[in-house]
C-alpha atoms as a PDB file:
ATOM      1  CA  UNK A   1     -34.829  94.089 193.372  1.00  0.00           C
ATOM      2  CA  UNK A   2     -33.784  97.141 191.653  1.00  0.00           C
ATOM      3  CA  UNK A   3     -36.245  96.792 189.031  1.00  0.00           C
ATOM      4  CA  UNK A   4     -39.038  95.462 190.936  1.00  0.00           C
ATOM      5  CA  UNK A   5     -38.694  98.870 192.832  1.00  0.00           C
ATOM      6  CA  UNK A   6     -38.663 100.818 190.123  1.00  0.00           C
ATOM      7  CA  UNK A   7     -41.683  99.220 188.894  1.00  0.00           C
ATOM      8  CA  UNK A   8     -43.432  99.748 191.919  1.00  0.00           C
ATOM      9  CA  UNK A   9     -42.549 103.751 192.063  1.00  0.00           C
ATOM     10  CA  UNK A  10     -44.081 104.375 188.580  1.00  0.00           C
ATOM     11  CA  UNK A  11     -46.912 101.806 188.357  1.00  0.00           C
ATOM     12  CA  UNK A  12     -48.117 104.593 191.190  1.00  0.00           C
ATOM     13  CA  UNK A  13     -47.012 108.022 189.879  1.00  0.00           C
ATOM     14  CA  UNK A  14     -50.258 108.692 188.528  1.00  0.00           C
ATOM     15  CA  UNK A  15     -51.521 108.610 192.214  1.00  0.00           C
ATOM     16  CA  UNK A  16     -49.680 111.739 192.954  1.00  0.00           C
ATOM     17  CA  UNK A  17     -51.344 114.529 194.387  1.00  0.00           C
ATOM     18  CA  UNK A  18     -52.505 117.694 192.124  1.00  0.00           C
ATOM     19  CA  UNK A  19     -50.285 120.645 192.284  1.00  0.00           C
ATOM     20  CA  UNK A  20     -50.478 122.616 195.375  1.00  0.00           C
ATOM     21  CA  UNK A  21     -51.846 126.104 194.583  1.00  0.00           C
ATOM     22  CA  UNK A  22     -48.601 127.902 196.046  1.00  0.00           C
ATOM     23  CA  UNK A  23     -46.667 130.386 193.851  1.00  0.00           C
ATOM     24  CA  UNK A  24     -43.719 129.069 194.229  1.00  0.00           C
ATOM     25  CA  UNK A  25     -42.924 125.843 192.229  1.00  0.00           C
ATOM     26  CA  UNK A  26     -42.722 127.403 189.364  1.00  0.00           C
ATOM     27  CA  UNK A  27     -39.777 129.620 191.426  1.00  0.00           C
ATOM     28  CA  UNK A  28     -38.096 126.453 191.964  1.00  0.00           C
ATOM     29  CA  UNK A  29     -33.894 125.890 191.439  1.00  0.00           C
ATOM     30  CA  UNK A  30     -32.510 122.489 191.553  1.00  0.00           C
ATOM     31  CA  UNK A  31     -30.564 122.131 194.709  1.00  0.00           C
ATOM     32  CA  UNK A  32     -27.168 120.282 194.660  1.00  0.00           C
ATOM     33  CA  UNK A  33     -27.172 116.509 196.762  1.00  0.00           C
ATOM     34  CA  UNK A  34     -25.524 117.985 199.801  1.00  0.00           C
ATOM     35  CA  UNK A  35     -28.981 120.207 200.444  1.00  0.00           C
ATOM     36  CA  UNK A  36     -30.993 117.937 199.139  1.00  0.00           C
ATOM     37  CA  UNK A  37     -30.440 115.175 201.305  1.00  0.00           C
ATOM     38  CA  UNK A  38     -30.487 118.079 204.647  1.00  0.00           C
ATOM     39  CA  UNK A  39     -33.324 119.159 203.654  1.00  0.00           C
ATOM     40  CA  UNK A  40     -34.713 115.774 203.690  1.00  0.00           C
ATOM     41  CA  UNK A  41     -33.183 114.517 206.788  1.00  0.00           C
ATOM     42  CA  UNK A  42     -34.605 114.015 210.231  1.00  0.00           C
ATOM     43  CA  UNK A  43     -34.641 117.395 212.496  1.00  0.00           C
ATOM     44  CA  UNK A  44     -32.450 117.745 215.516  1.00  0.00           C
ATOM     45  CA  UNK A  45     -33.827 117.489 218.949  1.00  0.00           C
ATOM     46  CA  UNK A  46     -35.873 120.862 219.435  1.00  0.00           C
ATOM     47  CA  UNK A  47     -33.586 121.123 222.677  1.00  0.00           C
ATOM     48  CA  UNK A  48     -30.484 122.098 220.301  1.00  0.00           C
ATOM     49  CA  UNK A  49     -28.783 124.866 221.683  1.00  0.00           C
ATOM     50  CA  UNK A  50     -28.780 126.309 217.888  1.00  0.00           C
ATOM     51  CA  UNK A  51     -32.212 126.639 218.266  1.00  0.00           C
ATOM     52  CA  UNK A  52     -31.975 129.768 220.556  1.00  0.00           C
ATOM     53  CA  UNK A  53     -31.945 133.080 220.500  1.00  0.00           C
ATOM     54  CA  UNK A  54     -29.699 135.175 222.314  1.00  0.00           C
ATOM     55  CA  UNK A  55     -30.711 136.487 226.018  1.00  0.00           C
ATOM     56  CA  UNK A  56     -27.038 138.987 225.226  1.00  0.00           C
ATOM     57  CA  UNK A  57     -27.352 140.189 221.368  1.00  0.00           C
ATOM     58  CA  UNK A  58     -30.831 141.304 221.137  1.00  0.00           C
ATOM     59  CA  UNK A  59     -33.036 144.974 221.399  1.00  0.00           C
ATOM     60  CA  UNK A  60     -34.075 145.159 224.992  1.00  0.00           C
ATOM     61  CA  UNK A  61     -37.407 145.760 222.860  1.00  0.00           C
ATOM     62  CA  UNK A  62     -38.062 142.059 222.412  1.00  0.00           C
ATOM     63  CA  UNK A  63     -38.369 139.750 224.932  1.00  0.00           C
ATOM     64  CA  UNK A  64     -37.165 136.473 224.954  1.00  0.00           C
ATOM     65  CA  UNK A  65     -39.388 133.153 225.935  1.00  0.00           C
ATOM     66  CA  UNK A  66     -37.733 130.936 228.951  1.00  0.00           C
ATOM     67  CA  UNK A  67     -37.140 128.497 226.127  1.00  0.00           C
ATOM     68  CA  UNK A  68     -35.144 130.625 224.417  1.00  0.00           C
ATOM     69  CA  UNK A  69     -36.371 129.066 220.978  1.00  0.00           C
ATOM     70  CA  UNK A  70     -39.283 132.626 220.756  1.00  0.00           C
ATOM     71  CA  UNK A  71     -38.983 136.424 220.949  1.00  0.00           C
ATOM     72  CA  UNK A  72     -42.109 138.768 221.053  1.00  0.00           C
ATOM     73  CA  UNK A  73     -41.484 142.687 220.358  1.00  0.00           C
ATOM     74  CA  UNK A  74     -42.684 144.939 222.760  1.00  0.00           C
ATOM     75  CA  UNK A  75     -44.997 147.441 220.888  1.00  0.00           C
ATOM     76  CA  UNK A  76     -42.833 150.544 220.985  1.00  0.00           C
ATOM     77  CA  UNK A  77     -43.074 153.266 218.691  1.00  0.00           C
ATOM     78  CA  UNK A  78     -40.648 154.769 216.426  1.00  0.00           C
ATOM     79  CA  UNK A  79     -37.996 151.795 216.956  1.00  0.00           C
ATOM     80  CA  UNK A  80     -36.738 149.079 215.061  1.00  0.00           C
ATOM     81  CA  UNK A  81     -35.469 146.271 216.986  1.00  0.00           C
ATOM     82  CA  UNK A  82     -33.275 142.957 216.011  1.00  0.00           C
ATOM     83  CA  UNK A  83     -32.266 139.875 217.978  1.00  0.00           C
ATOM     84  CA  UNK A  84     -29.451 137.148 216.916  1.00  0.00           C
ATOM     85  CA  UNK A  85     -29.181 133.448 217.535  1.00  0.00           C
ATOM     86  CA  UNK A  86     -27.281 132.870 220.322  1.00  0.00           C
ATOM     87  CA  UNK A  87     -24.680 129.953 218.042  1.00  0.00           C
ATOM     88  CA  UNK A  88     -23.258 131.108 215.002  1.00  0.00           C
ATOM     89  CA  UNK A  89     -21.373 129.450 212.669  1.00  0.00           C
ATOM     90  CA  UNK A  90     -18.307 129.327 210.268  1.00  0.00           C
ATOM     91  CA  UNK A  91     -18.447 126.040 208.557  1.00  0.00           C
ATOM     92  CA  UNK A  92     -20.758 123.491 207.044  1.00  0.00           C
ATOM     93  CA  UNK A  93     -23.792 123.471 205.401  1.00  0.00           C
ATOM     94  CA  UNK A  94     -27.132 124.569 207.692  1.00  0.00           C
ATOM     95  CA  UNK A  95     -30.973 125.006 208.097  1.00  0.00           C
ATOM     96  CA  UNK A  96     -33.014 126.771 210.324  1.00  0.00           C
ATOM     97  CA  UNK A  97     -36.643 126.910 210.246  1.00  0.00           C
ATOM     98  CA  UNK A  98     -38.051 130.175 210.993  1.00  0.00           C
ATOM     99  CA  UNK A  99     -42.235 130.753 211.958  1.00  0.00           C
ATOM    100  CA  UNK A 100     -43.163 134.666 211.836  1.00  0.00           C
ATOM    101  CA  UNK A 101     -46.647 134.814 211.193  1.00  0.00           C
ATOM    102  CA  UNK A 102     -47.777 137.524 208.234  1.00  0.00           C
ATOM    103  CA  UNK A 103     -50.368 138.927 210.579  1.00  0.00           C
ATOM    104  CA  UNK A 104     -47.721 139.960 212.444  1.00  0.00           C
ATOM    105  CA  UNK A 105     -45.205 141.319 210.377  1.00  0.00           C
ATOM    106  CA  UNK A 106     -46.002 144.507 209.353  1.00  0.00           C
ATOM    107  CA  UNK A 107     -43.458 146.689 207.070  1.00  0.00           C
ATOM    108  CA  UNK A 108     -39.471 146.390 207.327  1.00  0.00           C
ATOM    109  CA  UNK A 109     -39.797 142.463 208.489  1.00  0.00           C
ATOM    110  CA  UNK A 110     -36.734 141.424 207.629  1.00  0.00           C
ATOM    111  CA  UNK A 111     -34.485 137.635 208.030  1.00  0.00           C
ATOM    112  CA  UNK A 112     -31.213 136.927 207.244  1.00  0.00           C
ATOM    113  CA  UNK A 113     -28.165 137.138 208.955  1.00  0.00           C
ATOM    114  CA  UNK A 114     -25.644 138.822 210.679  1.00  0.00           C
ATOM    115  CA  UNK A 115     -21.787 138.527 212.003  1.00  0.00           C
ATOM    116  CA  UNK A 116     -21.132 139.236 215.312  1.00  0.00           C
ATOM    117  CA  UNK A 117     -21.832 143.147 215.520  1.00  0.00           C
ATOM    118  CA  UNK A 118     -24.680 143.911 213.562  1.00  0.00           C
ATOM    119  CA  UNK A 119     -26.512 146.912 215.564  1.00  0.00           C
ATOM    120  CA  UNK A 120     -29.928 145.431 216.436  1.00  0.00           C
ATOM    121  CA  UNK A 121     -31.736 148.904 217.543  1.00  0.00           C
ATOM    122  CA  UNK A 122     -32.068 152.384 216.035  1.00  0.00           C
ATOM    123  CA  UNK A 123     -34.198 154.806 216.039  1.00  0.00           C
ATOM    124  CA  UNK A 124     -37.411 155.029 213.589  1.00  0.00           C
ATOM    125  CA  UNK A 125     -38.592 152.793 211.293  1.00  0.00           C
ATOM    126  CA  UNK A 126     -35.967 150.949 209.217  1.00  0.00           C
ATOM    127  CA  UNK A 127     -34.542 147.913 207.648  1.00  0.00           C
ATOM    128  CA  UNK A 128     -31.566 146.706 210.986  1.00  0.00           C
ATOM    129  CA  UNK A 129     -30.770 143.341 209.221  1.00  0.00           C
ATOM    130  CA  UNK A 130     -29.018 144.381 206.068  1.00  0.00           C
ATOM    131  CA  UNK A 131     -28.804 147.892 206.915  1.00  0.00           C
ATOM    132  CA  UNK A 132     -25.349 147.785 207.170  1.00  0.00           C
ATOM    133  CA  UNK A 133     -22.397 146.185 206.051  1.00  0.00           C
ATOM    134  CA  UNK A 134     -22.769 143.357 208.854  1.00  0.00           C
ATOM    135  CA  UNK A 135     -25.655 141.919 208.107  1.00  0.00           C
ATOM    136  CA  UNK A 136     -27.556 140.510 204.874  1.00  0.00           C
ATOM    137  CA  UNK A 137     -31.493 140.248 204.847  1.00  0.00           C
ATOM    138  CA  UNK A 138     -34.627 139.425 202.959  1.00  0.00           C
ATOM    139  CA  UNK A 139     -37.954 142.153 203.561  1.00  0.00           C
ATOM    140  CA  UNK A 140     -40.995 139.939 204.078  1.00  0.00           C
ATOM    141  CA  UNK A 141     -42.934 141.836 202.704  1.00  0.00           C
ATOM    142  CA  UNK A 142     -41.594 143.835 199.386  1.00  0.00           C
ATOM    143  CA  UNK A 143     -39.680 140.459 198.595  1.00  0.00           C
ATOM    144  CA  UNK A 144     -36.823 143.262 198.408  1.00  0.00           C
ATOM    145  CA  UNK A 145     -32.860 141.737 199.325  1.00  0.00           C
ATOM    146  CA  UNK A 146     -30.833 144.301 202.169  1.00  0.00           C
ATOM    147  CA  UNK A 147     -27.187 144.646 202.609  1.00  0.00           C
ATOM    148  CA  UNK A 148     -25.094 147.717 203.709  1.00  0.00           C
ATOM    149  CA  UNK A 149     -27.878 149.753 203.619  1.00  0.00           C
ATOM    150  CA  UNK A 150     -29.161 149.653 200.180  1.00  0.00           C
ATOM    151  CA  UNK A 151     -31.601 147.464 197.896  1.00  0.00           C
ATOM    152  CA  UNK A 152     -30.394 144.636 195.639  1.00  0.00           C
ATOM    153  CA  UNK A 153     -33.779 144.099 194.358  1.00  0.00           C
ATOM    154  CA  UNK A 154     -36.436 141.536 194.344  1.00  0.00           C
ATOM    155  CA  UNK A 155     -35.686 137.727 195.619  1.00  0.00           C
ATOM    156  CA  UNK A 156     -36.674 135.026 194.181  1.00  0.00           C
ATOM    157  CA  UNK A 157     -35.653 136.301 190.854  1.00  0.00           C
ATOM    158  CA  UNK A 158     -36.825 134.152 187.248  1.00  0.00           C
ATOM    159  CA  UNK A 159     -35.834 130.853 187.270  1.00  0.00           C
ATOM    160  CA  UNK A 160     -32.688 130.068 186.118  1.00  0.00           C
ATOM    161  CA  UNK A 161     -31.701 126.693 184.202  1.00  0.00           C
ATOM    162  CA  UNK A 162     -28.503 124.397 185.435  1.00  0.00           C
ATOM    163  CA  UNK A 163     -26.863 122.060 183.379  1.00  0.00           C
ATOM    164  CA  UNK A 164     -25.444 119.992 186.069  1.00  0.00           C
ATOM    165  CA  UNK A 165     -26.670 119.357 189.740  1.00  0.00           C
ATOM    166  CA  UNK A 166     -23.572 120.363 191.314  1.00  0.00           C
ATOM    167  CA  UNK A 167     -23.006 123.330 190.174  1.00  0.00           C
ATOM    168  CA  UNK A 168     -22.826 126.418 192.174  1.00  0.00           C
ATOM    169  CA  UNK A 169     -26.011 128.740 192.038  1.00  0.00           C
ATOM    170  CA  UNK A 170     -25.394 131.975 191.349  1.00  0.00           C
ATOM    171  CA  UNK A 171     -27.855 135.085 192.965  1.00  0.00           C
ATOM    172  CA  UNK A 172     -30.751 135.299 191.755  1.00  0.00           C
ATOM    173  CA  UNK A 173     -31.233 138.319 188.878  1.00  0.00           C
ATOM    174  CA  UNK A 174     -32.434 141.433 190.391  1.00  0.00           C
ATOM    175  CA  UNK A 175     -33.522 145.107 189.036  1.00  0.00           C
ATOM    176  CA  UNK A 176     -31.172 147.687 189.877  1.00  0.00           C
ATOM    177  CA  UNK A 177     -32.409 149.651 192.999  1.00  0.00           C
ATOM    178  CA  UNK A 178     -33.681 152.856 191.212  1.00  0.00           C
ATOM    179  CA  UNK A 179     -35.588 150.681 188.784  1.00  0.00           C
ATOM    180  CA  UNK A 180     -39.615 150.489 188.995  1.00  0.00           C
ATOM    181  CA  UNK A 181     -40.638 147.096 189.825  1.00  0.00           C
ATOM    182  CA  UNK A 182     -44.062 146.273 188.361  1.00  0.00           C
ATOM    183  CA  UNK A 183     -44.461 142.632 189.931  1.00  0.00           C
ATOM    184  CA  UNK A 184     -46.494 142.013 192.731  1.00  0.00           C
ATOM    185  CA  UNK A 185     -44.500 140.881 195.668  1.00  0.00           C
ATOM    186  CA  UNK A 186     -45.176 137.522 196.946  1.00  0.00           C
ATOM    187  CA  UNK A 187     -47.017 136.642 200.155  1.00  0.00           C
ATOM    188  CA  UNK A 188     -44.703 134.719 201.972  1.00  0.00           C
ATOM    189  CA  UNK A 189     -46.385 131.883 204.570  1.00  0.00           C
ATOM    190  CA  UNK A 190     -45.130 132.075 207.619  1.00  0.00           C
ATOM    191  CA  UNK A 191     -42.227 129.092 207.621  1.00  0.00           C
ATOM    192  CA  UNK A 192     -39.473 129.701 205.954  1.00  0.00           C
ATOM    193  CA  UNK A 193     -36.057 127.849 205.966  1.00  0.00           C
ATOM    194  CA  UNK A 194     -33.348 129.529 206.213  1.00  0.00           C
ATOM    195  CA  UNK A 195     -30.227 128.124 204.619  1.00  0.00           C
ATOM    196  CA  UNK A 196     -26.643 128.734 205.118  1.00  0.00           C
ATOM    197  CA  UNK A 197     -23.664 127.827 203.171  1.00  0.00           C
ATOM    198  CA  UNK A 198     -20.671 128.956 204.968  1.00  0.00           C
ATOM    199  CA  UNK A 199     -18.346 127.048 203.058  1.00  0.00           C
ATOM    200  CA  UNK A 200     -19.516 128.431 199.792  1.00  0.00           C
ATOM    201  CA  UNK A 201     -20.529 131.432 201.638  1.00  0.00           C
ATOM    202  CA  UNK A 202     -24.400 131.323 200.182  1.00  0.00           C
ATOM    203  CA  UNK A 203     -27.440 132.791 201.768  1.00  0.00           C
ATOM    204  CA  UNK A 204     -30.561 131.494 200.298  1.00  0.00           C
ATOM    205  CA  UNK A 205     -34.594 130.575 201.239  1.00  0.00           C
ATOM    206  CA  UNK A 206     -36.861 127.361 201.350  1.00  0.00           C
ATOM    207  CA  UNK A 207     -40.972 128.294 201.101  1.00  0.00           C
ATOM    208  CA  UNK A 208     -43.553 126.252 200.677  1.00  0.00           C
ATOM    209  CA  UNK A 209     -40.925 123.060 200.398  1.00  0.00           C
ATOM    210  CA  UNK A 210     -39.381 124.999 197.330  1.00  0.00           C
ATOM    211  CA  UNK A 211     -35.680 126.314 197.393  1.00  0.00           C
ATOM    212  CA  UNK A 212     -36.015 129.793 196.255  1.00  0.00           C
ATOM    213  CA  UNK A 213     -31.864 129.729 195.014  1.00  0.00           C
ATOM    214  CA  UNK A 214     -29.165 131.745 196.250  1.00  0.00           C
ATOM    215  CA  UNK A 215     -30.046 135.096 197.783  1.00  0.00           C
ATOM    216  CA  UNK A 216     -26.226 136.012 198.651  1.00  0.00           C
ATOM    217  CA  UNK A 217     -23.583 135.026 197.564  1.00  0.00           C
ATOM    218  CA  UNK A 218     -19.481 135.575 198.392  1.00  0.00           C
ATOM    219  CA  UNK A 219     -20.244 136.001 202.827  1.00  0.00           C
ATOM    220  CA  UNK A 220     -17.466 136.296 204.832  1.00  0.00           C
ATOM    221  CA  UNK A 221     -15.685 133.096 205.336  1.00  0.00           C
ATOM    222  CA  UNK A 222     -14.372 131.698 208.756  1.00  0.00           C
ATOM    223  CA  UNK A 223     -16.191 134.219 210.648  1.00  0.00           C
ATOM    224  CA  UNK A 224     -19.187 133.368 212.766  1.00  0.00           C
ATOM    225  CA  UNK A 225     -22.736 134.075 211.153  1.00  0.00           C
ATOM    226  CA  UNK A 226     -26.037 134.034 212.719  1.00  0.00           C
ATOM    227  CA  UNK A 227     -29.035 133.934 211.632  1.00  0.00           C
ATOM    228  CA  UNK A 228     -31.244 137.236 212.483  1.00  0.00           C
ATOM    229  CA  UNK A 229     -34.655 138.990 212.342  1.00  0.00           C
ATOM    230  CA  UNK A 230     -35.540 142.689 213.019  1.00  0.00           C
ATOM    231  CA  UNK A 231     -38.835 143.997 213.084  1.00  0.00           C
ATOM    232  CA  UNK A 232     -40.890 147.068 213.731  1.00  0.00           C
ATOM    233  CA  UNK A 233     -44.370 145.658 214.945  1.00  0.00           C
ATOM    234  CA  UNK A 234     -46.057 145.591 218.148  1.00  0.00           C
ATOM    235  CA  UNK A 235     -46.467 142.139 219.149  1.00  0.00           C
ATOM    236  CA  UNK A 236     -44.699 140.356 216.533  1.00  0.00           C
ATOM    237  CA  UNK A 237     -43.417 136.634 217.792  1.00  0.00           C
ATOM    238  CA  UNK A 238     -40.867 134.953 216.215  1.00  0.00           C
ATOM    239  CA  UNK A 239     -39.864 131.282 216.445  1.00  0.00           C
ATOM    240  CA  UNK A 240     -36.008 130.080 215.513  1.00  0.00           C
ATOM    241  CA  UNK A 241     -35.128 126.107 215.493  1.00  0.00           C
ATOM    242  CA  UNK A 242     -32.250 124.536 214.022  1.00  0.00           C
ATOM    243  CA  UNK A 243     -32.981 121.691 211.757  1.00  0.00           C
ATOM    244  CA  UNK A 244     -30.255 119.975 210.404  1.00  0.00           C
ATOM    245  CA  UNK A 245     -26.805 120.676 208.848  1.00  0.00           C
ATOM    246  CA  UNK A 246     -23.901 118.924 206.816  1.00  0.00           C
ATOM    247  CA  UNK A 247     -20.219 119.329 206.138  1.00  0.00           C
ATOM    248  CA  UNK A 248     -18.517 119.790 203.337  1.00  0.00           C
ATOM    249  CA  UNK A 249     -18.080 116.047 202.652  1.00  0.00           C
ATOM    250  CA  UNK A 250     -20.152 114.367 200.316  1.00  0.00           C
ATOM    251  CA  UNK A 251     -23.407 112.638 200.903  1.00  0.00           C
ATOM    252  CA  UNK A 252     -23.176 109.212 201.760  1.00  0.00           C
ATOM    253  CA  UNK A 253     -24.741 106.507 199.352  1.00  0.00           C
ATOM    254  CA  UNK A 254     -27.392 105.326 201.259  1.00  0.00           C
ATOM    255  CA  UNK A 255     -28.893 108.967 201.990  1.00  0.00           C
ATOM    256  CA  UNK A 256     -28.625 109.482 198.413  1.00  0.00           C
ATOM    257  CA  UNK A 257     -30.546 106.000 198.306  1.00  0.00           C
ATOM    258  CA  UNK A 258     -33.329 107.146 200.468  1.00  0.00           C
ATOM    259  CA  UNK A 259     -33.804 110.358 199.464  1.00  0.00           C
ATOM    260  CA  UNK A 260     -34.508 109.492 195.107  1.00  0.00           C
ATOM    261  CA  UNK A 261     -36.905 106.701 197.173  1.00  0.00           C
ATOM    262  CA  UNK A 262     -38.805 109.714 199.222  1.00  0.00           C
ATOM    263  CA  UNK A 263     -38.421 111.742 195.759  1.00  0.00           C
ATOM    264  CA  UNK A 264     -40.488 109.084 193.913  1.00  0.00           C
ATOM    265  CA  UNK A 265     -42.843 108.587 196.633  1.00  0.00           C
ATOM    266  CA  UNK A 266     -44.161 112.056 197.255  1.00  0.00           C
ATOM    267  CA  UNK A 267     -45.045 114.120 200.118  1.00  0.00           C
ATOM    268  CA  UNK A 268     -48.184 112.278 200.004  1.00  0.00           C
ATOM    269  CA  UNK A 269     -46.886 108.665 200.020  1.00  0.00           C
ATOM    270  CA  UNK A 270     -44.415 108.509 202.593  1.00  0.00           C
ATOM    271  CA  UNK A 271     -46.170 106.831 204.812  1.00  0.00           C
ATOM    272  CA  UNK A 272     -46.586 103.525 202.100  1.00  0.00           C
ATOM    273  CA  UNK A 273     -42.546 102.579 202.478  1.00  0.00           C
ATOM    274  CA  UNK A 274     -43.307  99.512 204.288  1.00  0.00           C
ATOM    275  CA  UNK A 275     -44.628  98.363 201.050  1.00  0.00           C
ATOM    276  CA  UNK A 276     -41.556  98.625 199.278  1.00  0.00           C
ATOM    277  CA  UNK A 277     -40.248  95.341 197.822  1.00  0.00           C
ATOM    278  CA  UNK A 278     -36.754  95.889 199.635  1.00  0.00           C
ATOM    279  CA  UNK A 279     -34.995  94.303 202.257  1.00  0.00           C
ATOM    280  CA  UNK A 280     -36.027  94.555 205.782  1.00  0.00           C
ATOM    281  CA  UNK A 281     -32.230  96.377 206.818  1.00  0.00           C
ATOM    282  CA  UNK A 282     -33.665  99.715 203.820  1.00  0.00           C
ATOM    283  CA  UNK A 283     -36.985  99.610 205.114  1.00  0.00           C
ATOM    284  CA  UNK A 284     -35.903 100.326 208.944  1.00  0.00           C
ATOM    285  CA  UNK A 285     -33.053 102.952 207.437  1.00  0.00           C
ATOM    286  CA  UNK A 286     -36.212 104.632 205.533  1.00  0.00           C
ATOM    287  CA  UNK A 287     -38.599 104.701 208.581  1.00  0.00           C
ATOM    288  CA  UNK A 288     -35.831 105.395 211.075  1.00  0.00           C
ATOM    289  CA  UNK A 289     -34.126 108.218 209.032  1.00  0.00           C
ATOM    290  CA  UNK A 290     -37.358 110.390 208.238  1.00  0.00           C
END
């Protein structure tokens, strides 16, 4: 069977799809099992109570939806305003989809997280997530990383090799604050996954289906951390939902089974598992697990 399947996978790989024009495949770091199979997992019910941000640790500048799951900023002047997720955590492996459309970003969009006290208002127009010691954050719109108040530089950085899937990625490489960047920062769409380590204590970004690498590295450990946004434009609605998370054991076999399966397949051909030449137990676990 196994080679029958194989067969099958590459007597189609020159149906694949063209390239997508996005920038950032060629940004791309190799992601260990453990993400790879969470990223390519089912979602949680868009119920989950991870999914919401909090009524309590927010600016009274944004308003929060009766869902919970959206916050719109009120268009105040001279204010920058931040809202947390109402769940942290301090364990396992997790990702959280966040929508923010560009339109409605404007300058100092920032998403990260925070621990527990991370001021979410102040006065003027600033970075709030990463502006201090509590908090780490990515600006939208420079690319630029924030944490206690100063620039780490530009995220995603070059690409950097790995000799071995399960090794631990290191941040990406950055120019020193005072240093003139000449690149052009890149647009980013509005989805981006947000995902958290907390056992390794990593911080990094998913765009465009690509993981971007580690962001931050060496986060608190065993203290809650939530995910977070701050923002300084009128108007600007953003969407939170928890997708999916895993703990610090290993993948199981059959996940690691279905996702090399999906790999092969493509984005574009997930829809043609029925026609795999396996047995009618793999084919339900592919349909019913994706």
């Amino acid at each position: 069977m196994g080679l029958s399947l194989s067969a099958w996978l590459y007597s189609r790989a020159a149906d694949s799809p063209p390239s997508s024009s996005s920038a950032f495949p060629p940004l791309a770091v190799p992601t260990c099992s453990r993400l790879a199979v969470t990223l390519n997992s089912s979602p949680v019910p868009p119920g989950d109570s991870r999914s919401h941000w909090s009524s309590v640790h927010r600016s009274p500048h944004f308003l929060l939806s009766v869902c919970k799951q959206k916050v719109t900023r009120s268009p105040v002047e001279l204010s920058s305003d931040g809202v947390r997720a109402e769940m942290g955590v301090k364990s396992g492996l997790h990702v959280w989809e966040v929508l923010w459309t560009p339109d409605h970003r404007g300058s100092h969009a920032v998403m990260g997280i925070s621990r527990q006290d991370c001021p979410l208002q102040a006065s003027g127009y600033n970075v709030l997530v990463g502006g201090d010691a509590q908090s780490w954050g990515w600006e939208l719109k420079t690319n630029q990383l924030w944490h206690g108040g100063q620039s780490l530089g530009l995220y995603p950085g070059k690409r950097r090799k790995c000799d071995s899937e399960a090794v631990d990625f290191k941040p990406q490489s950055s120019s020193p604050p005072d240093t003139k960047v000449a690149e052009t920062p890149l647009h980013i769409p509005e989805r981006v996954l947000l995902v958290l380590d907390a056992d390794a204590g990593t911080l990094g970004f998913v765009v465009d289906g690509i993981f971007l690498g580690v962001a931050f590295k060496d986060l608190p450990r065993g203290v809650d951390l939530f995910p977070a946004v701050s923002s300084v434009r009128g108007g600007a609605t953003i969407r939170l939902r928890y997708l999916n998370g895993a703990t610090c054991d290993p993948p199981a076999l059959m996940a690691l089974c279905g996702l090399s399966i999906r790999q092969f397949l493509g984005q574009q051909r997930q829809s043609q598992t029925d026609k795999l030449p396996l047995p009618p137990f793999l084919q339900h676990y592919l349909l019913s697990s994706h």
